[in-house]
PDB file of N, CA and C in Angstrom:
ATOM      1  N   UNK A   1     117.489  91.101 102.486  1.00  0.00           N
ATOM      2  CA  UNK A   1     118.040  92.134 101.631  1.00  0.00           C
ATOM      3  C   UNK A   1     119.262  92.713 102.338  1.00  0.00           C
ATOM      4  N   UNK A   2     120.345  92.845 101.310  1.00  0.00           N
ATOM      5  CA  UNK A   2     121.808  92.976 102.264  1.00  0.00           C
ATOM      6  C   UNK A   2     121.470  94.920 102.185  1.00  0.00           C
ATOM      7  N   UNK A   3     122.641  95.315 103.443  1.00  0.00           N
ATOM      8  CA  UNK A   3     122.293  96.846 103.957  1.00  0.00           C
ATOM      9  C   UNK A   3     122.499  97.396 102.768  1.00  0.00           C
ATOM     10  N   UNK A   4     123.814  97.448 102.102  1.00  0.00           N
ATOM     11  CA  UNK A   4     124.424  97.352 100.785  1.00  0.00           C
ATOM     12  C   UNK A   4     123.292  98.059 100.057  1.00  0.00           C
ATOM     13  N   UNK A   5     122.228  96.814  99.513  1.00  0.00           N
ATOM     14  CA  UNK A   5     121.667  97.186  98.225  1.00  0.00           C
ATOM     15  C   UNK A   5     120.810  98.048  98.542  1.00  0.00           C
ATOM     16  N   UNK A   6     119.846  98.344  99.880  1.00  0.00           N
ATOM     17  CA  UNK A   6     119.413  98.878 100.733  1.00  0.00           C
ATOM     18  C   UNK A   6     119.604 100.160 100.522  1.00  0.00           C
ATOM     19  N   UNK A   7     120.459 100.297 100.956  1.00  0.00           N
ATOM     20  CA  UNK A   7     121.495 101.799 100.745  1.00  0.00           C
ATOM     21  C   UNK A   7     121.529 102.303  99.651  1.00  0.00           C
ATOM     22  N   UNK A   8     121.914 101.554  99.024  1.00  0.00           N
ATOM     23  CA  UNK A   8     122.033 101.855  97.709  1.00  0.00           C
ATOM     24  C   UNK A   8     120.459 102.065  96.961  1.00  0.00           C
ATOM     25  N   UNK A   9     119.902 101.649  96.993  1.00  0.00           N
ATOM     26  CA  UNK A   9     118.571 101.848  96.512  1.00  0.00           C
ATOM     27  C   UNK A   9     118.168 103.137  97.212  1.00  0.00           C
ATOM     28  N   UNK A  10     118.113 103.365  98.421  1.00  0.00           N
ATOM     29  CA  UNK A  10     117.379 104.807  98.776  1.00  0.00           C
ATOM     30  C   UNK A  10     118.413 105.923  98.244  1.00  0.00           C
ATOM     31  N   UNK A  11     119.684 105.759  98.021  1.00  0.00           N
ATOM     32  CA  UNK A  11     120.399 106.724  97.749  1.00  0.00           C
ATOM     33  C   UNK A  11     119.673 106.934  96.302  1.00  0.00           C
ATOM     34  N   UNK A  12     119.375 106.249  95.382  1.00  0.00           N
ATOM     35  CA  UNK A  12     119.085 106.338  93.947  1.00  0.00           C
ATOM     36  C   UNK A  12     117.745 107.033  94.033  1.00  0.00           C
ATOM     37  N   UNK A  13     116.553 106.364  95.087  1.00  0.00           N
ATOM     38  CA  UNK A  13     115.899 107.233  95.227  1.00  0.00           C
ATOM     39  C   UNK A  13     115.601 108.868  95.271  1.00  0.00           C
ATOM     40  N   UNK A  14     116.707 109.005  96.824  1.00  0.00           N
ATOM     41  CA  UNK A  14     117.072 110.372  97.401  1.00  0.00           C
ATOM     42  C   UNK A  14     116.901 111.055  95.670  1.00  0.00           C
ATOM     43  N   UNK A  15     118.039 110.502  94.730  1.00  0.00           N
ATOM     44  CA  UNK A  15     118.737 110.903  93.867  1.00  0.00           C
ATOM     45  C   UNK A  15     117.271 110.989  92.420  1.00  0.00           C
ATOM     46  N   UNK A  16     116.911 110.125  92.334  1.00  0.00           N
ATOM     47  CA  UNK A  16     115.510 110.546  91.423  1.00  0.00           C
ATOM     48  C   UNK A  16     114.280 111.051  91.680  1.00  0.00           C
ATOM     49  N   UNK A  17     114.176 112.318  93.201  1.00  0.00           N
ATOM     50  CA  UNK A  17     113.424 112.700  93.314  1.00  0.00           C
ATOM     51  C   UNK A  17     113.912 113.565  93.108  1.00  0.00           C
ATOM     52  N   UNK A  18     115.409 114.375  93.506  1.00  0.00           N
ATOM     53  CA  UNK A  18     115.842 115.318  93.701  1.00  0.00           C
ATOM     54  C   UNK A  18     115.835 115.667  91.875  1.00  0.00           C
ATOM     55  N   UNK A  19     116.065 114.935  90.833  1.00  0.00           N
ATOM     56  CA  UNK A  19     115.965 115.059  89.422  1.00  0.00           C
ATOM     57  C   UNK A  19     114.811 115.036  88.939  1.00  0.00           C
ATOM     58  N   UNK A  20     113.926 114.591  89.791  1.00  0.00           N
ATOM     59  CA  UNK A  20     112.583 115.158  89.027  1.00  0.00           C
ATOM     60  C   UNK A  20     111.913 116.285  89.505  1.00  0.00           C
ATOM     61  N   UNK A  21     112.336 116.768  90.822  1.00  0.00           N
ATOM     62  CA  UNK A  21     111.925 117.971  91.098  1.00  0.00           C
ATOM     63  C   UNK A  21     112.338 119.198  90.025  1.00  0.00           C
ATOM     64  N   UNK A  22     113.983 119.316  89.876  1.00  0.00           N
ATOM     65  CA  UNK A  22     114.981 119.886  89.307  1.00  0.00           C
ATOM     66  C   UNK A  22     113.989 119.844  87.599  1.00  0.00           C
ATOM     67  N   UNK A  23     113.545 118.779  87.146  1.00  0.00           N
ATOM     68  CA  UNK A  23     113.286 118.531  85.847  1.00  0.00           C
ATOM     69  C   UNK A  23     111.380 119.270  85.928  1.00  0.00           C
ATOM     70  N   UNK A  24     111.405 119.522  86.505  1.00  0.00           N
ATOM     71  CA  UNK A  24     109.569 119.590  86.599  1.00  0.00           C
ATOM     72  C   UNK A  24     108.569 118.877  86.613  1.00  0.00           C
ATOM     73  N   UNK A  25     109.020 117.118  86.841  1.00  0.00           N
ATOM     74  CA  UNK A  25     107.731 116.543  86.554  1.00  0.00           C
ATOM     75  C   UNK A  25     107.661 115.812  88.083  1.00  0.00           C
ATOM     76  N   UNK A  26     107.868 116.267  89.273  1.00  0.00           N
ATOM     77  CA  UNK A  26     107.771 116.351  90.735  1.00  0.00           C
ATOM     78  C   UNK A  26     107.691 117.561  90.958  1.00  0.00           C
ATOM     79  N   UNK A  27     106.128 118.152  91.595  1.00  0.00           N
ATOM     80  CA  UNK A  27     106.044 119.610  92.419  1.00  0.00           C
ATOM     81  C   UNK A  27     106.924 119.287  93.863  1.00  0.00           C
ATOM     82  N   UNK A  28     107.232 120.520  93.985  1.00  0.00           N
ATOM     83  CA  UNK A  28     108.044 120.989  95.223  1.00  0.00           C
ATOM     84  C   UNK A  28     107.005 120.080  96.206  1.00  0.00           C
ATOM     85  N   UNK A  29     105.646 120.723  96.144  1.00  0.00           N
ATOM     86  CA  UNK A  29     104.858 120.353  97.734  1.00  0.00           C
ATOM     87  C   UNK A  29     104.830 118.245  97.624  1.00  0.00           C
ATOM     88  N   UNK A  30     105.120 117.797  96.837  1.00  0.00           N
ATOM     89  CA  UNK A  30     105.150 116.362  96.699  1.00  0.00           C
ATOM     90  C   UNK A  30     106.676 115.455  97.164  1.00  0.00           C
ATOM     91  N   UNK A  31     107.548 116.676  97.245  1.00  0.00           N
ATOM     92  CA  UNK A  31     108.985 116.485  97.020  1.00  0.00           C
ATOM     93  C   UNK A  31     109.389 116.203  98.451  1.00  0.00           C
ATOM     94  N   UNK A  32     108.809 116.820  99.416  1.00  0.00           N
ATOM     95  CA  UNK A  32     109.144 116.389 100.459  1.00  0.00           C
ATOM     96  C   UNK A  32     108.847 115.265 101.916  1.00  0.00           C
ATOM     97  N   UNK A  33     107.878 114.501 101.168  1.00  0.00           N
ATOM     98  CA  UNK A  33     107.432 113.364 101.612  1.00  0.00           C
ATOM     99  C   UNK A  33     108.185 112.575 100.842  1.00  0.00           C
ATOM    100  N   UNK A  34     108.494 112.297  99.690  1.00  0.00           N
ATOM    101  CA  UNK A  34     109.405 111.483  99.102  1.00  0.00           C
ATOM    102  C   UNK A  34     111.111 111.122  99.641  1.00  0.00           C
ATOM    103  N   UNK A  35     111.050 112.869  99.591  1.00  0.00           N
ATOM    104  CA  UNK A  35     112.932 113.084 100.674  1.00  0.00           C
ATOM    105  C   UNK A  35     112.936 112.395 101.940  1.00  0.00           C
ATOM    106  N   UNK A  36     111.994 112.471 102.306  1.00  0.00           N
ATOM    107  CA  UNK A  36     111.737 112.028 104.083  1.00  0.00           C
ATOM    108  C   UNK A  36     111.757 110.725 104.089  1.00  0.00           C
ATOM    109  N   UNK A  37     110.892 109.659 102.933  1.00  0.00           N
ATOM    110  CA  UNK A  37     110.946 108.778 102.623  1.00  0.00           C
ATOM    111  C   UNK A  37     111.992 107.996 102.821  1.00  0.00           C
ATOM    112  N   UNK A  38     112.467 108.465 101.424  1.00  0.00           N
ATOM    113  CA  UNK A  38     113.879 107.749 101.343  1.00  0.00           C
ATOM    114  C   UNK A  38     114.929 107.806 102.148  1.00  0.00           C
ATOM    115  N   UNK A  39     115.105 109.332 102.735  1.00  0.00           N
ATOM    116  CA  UNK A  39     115.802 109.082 103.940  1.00  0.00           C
ATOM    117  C   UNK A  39     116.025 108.826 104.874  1.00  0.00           C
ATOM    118  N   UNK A  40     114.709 108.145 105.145  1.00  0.00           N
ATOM    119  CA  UNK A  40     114.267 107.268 106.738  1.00  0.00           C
ATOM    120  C   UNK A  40     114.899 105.580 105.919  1.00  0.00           C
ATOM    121  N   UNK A  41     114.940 105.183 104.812  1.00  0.00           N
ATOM    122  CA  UNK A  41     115.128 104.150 104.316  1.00  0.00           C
ATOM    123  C   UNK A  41     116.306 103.663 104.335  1.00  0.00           C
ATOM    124  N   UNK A  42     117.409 104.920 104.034  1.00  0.00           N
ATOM    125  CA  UNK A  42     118.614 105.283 104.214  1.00  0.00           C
ATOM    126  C   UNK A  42     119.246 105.030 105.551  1.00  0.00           C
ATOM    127  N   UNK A  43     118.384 105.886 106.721  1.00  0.00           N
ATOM    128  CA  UNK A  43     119.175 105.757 107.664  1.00  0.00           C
ATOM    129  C   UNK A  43     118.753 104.220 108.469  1.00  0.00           C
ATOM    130  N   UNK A  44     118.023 103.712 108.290  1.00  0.00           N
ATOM    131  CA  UNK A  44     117.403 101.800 108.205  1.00  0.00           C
ATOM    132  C   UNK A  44     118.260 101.097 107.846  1.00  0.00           C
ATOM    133  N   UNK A  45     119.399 101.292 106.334  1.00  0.00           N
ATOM    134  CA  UNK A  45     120.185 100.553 105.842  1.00  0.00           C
ATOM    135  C   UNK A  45     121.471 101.012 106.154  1.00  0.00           C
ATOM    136  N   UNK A  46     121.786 101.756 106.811  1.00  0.00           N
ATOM    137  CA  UNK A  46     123.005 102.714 107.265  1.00  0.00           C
ATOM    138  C   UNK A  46     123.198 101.974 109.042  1.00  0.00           C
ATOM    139  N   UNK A  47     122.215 102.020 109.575  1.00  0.00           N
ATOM    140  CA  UNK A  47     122.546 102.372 111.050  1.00  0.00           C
ATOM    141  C   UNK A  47     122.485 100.704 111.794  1.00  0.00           C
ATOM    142  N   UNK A  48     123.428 100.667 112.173  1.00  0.00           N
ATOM    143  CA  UNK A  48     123.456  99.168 112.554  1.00  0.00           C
ATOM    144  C   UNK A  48     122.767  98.625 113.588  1.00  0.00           C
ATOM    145  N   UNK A  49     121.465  97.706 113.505  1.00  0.00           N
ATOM    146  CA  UNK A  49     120.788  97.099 114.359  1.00  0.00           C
ATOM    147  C   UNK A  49     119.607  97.827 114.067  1.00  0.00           C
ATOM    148  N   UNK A  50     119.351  98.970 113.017  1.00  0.00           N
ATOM    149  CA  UNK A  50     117.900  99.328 112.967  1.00  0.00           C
ATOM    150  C   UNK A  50     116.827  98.278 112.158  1.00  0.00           C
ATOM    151  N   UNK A  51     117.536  97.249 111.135  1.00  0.00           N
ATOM    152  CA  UNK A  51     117.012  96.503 111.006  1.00  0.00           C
ATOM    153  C   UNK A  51     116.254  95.622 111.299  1.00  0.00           C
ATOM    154  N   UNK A  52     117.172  94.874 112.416  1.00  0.00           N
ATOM    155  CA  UNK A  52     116.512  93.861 113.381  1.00  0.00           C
ATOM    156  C   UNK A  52     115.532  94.913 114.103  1.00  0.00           C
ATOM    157  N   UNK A  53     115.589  95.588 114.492  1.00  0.00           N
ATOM    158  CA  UNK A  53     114.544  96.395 115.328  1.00  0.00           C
ATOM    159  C   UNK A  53     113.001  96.357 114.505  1.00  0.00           C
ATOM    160  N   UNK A  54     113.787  96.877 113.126  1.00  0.00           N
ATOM    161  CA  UNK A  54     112.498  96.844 112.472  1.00  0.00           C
ATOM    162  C   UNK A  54     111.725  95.612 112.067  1.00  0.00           C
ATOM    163  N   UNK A  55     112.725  94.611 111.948  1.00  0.00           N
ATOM    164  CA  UNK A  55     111.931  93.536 111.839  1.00  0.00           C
ATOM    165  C   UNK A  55     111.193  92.801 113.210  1.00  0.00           C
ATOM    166  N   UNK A  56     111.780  93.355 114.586  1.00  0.00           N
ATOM    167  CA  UNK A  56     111.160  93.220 115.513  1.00  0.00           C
ATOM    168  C   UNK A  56     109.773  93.812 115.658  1.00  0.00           C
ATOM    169  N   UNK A  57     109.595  94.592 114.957  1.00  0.00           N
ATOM    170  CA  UNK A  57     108.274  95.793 115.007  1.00  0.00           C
ATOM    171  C   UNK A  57     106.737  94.919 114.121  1.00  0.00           C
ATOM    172  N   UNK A  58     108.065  94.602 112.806  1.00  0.00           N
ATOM    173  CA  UNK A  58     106.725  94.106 111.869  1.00  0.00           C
ATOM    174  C   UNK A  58     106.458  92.345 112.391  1.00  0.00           C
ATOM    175  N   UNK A  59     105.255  92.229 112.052  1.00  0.00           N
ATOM    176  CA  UNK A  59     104.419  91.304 112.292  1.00  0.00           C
ATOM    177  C   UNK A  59     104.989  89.829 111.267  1.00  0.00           C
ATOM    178  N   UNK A  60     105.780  89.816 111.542  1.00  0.00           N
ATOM    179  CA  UNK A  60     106.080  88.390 110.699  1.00  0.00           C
ATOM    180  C   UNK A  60     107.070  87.568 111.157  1.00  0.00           C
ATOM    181  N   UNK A  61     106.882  86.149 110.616  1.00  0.00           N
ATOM    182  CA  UNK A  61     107.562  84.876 110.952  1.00  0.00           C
ATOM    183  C   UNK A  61     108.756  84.545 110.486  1.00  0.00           C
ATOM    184  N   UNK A  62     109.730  84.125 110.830  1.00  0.00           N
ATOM    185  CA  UNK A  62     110.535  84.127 110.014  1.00  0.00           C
ATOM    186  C   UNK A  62     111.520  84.832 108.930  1.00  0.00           C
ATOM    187  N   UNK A  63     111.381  84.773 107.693  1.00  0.00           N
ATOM    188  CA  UNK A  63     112.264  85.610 106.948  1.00  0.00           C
ATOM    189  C   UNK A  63     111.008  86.409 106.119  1.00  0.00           C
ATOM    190  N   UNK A  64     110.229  86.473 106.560  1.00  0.00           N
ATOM    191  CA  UNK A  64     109.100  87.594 106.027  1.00  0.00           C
ATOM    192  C   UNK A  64     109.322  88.597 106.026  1.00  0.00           C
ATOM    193  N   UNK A  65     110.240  88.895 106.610  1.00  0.00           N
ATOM    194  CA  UNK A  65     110.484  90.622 107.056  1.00  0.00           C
ATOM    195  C   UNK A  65     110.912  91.752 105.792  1.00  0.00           C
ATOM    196  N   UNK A  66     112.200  90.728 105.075  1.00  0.00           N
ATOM    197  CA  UNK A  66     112.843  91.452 103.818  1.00  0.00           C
ATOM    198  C   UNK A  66     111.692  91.102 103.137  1.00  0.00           C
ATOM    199  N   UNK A  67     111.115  90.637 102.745  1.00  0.00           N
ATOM    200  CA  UNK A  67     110.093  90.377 101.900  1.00  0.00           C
ATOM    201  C   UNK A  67     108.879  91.497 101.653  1.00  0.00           C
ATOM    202  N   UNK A  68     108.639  92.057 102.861  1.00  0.00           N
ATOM    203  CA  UNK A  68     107.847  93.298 103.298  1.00  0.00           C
ATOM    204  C   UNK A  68     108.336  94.333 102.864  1.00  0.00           C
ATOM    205  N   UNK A  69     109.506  94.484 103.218  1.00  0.00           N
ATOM    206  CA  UNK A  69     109.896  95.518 102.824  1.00  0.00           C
ATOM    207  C   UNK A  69     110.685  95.162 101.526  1.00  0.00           C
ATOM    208  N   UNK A  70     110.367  94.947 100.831  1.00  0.00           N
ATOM    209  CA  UNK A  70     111.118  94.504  99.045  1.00  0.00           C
ATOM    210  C   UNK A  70     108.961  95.426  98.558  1.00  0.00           C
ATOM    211  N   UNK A  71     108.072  94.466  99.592  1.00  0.00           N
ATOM    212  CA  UNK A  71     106.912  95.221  98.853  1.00  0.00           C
ATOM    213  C   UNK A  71     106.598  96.622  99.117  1.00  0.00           C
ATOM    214  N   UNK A  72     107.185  96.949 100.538  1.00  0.00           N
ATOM    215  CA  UNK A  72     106.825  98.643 100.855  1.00  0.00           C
ATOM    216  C   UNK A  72     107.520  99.245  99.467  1.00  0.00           C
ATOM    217  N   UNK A  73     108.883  99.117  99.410  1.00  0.00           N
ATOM    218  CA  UNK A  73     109.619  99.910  98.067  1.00  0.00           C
ATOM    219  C   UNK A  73     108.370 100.043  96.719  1.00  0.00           C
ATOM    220  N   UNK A  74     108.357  98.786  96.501  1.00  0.00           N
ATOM    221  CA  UNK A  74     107.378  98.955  95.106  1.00  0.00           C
ATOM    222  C   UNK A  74     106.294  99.134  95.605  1.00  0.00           C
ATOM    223  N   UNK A  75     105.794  99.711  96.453  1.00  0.00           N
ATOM    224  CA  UNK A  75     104.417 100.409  96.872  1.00  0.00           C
ATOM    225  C   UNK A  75     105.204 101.875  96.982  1.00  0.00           C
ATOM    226  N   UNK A  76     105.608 102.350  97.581  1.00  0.00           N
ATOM    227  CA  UNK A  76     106.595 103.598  97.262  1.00  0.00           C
ATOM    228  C   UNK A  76     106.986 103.720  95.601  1.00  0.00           C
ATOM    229  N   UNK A  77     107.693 103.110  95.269  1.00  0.00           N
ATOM    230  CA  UNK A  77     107.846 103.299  94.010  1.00  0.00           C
ATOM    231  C   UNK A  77     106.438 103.506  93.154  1.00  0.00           C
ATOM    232  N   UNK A  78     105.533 102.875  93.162  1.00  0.00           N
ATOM    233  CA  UNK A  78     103.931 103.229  92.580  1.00  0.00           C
ATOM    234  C   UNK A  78     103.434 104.350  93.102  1.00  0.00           C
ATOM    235  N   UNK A  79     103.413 104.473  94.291  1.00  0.00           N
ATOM    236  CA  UNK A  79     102.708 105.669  94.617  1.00  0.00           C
ATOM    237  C   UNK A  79     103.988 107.299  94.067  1.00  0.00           C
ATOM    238  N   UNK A  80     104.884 107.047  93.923  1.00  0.00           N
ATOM    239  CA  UNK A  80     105.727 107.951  93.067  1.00  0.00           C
ATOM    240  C   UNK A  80     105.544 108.300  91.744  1.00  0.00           C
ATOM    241  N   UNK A  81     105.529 107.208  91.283  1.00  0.00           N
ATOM    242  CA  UNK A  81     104.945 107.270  89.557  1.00  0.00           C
ATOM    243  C   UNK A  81     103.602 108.287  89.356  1.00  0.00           C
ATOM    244  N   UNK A  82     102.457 107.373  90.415  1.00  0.00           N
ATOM    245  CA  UNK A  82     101.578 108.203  90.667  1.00  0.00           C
ATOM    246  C   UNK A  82     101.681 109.947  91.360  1.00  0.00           C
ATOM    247  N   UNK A  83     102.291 110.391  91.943  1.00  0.00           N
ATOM    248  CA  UNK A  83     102.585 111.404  92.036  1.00  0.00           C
ATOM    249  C   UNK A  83     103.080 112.660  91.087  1.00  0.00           C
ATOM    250  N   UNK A  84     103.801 111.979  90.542  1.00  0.00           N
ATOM    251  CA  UNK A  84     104.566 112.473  89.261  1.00  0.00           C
ATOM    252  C   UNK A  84     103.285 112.889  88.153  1.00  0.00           C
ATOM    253  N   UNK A  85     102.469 111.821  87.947  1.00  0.00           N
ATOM    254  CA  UNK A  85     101.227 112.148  87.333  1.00  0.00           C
ATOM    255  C   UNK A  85     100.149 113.134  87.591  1.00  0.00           C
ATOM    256  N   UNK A  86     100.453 113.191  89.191  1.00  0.00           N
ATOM    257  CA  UNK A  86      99.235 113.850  89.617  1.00  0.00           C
ATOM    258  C   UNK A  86      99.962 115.367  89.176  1.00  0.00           C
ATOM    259  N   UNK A  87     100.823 115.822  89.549  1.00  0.00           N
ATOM    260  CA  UNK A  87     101.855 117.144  89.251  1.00  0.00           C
ATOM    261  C   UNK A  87     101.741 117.654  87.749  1.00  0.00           C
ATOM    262  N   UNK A  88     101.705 116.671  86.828  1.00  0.00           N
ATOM    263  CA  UNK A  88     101.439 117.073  85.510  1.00  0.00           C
ATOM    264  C   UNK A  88     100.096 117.313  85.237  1.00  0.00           C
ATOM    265  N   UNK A  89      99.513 116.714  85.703  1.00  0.00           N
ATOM    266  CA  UNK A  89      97.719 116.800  85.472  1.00  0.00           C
ATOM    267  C   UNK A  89      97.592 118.256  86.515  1.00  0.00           C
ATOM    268  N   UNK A  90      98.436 119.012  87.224  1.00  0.00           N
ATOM    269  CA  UNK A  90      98.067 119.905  88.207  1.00  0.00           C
ATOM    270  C   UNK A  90      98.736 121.507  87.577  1.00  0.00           C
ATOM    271  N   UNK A  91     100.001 120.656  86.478  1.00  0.00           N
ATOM    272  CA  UNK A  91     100.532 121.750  86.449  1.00  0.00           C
ATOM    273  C   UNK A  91      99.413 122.003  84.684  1.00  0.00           C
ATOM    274  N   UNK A  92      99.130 120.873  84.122  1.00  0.00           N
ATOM    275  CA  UNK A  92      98.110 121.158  82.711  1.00  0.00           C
ATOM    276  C   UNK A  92      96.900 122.001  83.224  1.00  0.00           C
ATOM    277  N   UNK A  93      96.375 121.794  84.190  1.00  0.00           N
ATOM    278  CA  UNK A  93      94.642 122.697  84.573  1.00  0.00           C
ATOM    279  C   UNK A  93      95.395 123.783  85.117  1.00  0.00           C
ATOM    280  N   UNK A  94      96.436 124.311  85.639  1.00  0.00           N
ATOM    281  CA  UNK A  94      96.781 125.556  86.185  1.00  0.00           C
ATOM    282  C   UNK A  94      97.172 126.253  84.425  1.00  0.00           C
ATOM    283  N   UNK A  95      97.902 125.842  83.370  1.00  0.00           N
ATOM    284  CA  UNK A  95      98.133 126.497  82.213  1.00  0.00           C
ATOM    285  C   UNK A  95      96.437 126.149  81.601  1.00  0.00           C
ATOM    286  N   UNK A  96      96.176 125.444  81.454  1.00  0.00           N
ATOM    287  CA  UNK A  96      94.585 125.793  80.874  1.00  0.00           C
ATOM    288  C   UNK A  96      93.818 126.720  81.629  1.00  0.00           C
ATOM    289  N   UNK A  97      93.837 127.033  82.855  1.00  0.00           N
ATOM    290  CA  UNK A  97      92.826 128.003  83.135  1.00  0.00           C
ATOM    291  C   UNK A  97      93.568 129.570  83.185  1.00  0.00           C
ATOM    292  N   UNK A  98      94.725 129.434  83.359  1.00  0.00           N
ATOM    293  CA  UNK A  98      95.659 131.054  82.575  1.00  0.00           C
ATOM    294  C   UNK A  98      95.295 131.074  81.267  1.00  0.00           C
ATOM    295  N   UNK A  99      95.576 129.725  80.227  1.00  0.00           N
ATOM    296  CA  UNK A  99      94.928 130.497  78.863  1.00  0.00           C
ATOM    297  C   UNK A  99      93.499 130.318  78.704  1.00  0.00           C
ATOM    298  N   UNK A 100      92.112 130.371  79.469  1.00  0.00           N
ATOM    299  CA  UNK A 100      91.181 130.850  79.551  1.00  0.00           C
ATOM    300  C   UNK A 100      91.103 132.121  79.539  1.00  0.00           C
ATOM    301  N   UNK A 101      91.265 132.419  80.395  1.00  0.00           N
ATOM    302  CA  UNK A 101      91.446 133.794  81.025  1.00  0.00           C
ATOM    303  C   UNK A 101      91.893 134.578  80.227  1.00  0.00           C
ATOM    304  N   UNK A 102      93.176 133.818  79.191  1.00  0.00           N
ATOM    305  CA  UNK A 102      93.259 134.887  78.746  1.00  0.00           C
ATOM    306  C   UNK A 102      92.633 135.340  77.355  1.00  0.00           C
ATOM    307  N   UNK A 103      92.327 134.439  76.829  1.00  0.00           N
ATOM    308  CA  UNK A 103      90.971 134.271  75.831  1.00  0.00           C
ATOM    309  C   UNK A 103      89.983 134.576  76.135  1.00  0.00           C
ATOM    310  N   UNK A 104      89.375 134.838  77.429  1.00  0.00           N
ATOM    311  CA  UNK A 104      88.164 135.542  77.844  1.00  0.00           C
ATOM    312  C   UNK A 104      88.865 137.324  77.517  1.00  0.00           C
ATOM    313  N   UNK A 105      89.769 137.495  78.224  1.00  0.00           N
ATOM    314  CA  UNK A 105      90.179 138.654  78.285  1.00  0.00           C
ATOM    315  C   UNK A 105      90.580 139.075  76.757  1.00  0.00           C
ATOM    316  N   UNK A 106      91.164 138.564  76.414  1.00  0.00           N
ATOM    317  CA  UNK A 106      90.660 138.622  74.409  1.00  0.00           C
ATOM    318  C   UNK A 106      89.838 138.907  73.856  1.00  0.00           C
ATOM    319  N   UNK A 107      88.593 137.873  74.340  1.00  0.00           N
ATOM    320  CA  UNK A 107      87.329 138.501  73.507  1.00  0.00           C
ATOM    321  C   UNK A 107      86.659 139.648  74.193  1.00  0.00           C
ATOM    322  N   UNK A 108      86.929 140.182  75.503  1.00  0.00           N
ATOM    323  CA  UNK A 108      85.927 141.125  76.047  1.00  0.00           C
ATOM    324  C   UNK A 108      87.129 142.400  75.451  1.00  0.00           C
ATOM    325  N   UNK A 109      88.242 142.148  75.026  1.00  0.00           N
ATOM    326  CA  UNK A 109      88.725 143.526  74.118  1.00  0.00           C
ATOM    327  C   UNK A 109      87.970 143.639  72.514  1.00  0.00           C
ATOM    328  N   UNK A 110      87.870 142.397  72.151  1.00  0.00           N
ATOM    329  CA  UNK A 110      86.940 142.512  70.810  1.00  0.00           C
ATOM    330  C   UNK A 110      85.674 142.972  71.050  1.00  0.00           C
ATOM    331  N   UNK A 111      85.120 142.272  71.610  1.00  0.00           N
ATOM    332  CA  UNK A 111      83.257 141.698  71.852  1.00  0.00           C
ATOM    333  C   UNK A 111      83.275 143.007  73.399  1.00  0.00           C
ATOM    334  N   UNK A 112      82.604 144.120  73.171  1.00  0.00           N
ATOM    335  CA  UNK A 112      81.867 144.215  74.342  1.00  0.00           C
ATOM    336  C   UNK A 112      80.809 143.409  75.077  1.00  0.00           C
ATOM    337  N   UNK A 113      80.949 143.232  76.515  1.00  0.00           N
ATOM    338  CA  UNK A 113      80.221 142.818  76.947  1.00  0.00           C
ATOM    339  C   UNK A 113      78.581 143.178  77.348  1.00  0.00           C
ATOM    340  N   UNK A 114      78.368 144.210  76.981  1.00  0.00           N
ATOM    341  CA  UNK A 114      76.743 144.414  76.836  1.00  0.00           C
ATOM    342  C   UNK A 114      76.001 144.003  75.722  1.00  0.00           C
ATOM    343  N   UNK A 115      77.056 143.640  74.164  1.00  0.00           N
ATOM    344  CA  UNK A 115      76.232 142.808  73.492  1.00  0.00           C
ATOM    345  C   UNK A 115      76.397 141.712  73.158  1.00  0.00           C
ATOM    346  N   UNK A 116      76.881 140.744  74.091  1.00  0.00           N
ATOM    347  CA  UNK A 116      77.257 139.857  74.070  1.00  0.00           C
ATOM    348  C   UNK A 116      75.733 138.841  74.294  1.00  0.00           C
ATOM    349  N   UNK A 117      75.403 138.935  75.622  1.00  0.00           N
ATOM    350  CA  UNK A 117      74.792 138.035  76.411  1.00  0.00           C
ATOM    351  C   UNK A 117      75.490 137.178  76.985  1.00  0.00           C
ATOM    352  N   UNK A 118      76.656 136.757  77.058  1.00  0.00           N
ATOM    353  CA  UNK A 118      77.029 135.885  76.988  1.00  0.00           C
ATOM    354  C   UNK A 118      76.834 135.323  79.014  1.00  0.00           C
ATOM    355  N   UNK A 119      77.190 134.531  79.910  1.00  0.00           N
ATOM    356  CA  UNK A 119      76.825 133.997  80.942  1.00  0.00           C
ATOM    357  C   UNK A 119      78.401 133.975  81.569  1.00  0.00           C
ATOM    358  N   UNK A 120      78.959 134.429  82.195  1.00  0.00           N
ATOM    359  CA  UNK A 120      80.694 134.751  82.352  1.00  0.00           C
ATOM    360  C   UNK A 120      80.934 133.139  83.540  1.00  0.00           C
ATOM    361  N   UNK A 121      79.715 133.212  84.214  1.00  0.00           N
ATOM    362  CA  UNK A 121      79.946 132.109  85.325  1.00  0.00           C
ATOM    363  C   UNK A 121      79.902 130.840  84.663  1.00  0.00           C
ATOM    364  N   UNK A 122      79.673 130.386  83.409  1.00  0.00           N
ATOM    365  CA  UNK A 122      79.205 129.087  82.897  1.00  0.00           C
ATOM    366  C   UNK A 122      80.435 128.288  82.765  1.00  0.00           C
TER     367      UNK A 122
END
C-alpha cells in the first residue's frame, strides 16, 4: 500500500470522525480513541521508514505486511460503524428514561400517590 493512499485514508478518517462527532452520531467519550487511531495511522504513512519498522514488528513473510494492515483498517472501520451504533442506542435509553420520569412525574401530579398502590421500584 503506497504512503500516498495511506495518508490519505487516515486523513479521511481523522476527517469522518471529526463529522460525526460535530453531527451527533459519535459521543465525545468514543471520539477520542478513534482521533488517536487515525492519527497514529497518519503519522505511519507520513514518517519515513516507520513502515518498514512496522513491518519489521509484524509477524509476516514476505509481502504480508500491507495485507495486514489493508485488514486492521476494515477492522477499524467495523468496529467504528459499531461504535456509532452503540452512541445511538446510548443516547435513545438516556431520552427514554428522561421521558419516564417525566410521565411518572405527570401522573403523581394527577394520581396521588396514596391511592394509587402503585410499586415506584418496578
Amino acid at each position: 500500500m503506497s504512503p500516498t493512499l495511506l495518508a490519505a485514508g487516515a486523513a479521511m478518517g481523522l476527517l469522518a470522525v471529526v463529522e460525526l462527532v460535530r453531527q451527533r452520531r459519535l459521543r465525545e467519550e468514543f471520539s477520542w480513541l478513534w482521533l488517536l487511531a487515525f492519527a497514529a495511522l497518519l503519522a505511519v504513512a507520513l514518517a519515513p521508514g516507520a513502515r518498514a519498522r512496522l513491518n519489521a514488528w509484524l509477524p509476516s513473510q514476505g509481502d504480508a505486511g500491507p495485507l495486514l494492515l489493508v485488514a486492521v483498517a476494515f477492522l477499524l472501520a467495523l468496529s467504528l460503524d459499531l461504535s456509532i451504533k452503540m452512541s445511538r442506542f446510548a443516547t435513545r435509553q438516556k431520552n427514554l428514561a428522561q421521558e419516564i420520569a417525566l410521565l411518572r412525574r405527570r401522573l403523581d401530579e394527577v394520581e396521588p400517590e396514596e391511592g394509587r398502590g402503585r410499586d415506584r421500584d418496578a
